[in-house]
N, C-alpha and C. Protein backbone atom coordinates (compact mmCIF):
# COMPACT_ATOMS: atom_id res chain seq x y z
N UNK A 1 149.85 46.03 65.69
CA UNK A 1 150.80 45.56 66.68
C UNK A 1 150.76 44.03 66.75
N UNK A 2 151.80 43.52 66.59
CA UNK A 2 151.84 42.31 67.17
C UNK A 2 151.46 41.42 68.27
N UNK A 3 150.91 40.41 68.05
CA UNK A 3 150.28 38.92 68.98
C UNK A 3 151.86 38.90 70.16
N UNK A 4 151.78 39.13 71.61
CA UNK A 4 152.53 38.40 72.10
C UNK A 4 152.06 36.69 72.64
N UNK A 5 153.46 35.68 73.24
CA UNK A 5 152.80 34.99 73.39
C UNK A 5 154.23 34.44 74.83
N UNK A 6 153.71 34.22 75.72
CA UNK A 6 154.77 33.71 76.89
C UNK A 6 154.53 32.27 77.10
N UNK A 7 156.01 31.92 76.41
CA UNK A 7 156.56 30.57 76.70
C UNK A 7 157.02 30.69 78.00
N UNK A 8 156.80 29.80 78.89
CA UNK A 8 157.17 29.00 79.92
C UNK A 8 157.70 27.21 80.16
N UNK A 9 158.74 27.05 80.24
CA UNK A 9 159.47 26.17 80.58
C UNK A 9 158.94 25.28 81.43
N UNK A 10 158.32 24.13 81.62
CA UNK A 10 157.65 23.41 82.77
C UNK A 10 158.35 22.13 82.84
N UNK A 11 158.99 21.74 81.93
CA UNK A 11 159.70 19.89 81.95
C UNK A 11 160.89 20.01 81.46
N UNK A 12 161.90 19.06 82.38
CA UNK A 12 163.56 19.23 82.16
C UNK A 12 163.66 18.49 80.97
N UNK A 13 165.00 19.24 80.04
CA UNK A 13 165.44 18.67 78.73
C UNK A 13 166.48 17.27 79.08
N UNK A 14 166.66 16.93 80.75
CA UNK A 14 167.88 16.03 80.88
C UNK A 14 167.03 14.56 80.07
N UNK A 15 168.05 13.65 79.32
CA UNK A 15 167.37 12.66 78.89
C UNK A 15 166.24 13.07 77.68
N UNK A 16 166.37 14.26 76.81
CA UNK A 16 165.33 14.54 75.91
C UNK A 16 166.50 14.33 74.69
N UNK A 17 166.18 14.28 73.18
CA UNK A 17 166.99 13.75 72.16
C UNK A 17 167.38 15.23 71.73
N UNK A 18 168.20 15.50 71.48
CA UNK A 18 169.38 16.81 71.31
C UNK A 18 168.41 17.25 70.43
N UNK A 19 167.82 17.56 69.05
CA UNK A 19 167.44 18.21 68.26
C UNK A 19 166.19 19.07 69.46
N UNK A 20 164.88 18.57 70.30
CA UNK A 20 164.42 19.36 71.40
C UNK A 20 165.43 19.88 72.69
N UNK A 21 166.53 19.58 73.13
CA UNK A 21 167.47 20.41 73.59
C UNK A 21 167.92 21.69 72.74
N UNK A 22 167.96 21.58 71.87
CA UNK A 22 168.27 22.27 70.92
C UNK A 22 167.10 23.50 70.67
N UNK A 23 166.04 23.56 70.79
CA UNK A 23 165.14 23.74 70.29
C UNK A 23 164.57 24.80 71.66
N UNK A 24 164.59 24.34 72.50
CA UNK A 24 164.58 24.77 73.71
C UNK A 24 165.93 26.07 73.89
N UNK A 25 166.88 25.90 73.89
CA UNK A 25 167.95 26.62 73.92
C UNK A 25 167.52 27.76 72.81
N UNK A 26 167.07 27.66 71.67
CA UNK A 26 166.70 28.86 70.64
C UNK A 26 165.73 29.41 70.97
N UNK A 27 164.70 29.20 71.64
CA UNK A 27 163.93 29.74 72.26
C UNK A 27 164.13 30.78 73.61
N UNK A 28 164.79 30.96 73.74
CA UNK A 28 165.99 31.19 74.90
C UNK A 28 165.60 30.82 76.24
N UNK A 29 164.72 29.41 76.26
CA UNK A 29 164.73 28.90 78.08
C UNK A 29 165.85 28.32 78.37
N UNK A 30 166.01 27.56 79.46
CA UNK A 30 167.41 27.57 79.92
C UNK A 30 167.02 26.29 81.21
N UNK A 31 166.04 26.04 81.90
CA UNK A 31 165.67 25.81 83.16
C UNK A 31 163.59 25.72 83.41
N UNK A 32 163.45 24.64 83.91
CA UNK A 32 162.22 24.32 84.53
C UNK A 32 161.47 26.43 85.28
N UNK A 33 160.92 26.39 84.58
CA UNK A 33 159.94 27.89 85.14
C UNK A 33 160.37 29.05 84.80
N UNK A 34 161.35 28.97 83.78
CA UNK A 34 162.54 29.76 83.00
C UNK A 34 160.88 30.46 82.02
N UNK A 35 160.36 31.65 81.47
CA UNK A 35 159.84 31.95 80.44
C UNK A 35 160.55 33.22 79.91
N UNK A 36 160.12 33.46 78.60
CA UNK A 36 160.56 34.16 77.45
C UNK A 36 159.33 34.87 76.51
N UNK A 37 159.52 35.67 76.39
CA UNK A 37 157.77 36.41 75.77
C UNK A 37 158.27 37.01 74.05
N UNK A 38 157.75 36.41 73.22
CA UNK A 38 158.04 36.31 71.99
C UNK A 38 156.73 37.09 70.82
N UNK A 39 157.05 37.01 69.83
CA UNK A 39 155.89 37.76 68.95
C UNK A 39 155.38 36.11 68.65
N UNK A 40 154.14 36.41 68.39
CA UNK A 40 153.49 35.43 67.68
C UNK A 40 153.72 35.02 66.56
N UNK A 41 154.81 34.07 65.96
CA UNK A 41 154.39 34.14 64.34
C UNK A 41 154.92 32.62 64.17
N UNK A 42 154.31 32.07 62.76
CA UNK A 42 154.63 30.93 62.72
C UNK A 42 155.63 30.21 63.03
N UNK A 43 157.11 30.91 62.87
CA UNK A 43 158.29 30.06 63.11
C UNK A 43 158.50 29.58 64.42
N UNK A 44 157.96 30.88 65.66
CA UNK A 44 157.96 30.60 66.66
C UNK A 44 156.63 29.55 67.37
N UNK A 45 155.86 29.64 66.25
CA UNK A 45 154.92 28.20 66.72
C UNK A 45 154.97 27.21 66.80
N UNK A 46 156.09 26.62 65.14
CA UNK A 46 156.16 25.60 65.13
C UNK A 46 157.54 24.97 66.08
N UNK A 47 158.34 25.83 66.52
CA UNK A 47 159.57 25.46 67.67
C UNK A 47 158.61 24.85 68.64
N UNK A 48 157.10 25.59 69.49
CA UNK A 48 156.77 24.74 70.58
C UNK A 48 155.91 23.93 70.53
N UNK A 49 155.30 24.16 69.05
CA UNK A 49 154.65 22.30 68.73
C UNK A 49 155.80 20.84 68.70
N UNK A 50 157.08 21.36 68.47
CA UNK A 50 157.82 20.57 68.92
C UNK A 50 158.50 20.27 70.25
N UNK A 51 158.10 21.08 70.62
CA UNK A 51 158.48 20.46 72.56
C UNK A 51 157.28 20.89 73.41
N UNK A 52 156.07 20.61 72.79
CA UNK A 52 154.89 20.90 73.66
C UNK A 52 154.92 20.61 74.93
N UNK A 53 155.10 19.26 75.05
CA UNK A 53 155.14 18.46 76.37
C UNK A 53 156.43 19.24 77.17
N UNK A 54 157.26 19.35 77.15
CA UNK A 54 157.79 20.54 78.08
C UNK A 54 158.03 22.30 78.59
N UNK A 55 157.16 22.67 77.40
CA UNK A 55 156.89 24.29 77.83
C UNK A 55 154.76 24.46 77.94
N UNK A 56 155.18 25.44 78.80
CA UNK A 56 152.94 26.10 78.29
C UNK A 56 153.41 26.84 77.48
N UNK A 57 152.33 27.46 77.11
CA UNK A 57 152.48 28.97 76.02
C UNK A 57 150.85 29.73 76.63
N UNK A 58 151.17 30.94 76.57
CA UNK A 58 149.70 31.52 77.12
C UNK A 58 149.89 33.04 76.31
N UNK A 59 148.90 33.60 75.60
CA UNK A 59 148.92 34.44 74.89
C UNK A 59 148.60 35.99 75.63
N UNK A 60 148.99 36.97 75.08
CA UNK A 60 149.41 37.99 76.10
C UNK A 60 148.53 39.21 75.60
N UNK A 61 148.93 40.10 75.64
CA UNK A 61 147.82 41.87 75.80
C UNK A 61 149.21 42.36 75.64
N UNK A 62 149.69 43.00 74.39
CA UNK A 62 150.15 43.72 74.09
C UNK A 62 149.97 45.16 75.01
């Protein structure tokens, strides 16, 4: 079974450079405290090594 892992949204994209707006939106947050619970796998890792500073990530129990 798959690694879950819950992204949470903590810092607004207003004033952030479109490619992390962007990036954020594929992830499907939307809003400050907005989270989304995803499988663990690389592609989805490397989306929130790129907007670290505005989401947590906390790993889950399947």
């Amino acid at each position: 079974m798959a690694k879950k892992i819950k992204i949470t949204q903590v810092g607004s994209v207003i004033d952030r450079p479109v490619p992390q707006k962007l990036t954020i939106k594929a992830l499907g947050l939307n809003r400050p405290n907005h989270f989304v619970v995803h499988n663990d796998t690389p592609q989805i890792r490397g989306m929130v090594k790129k907007v670290h500073h505005l989401v947590k990530v906390e790993e889950i129990e399947a």
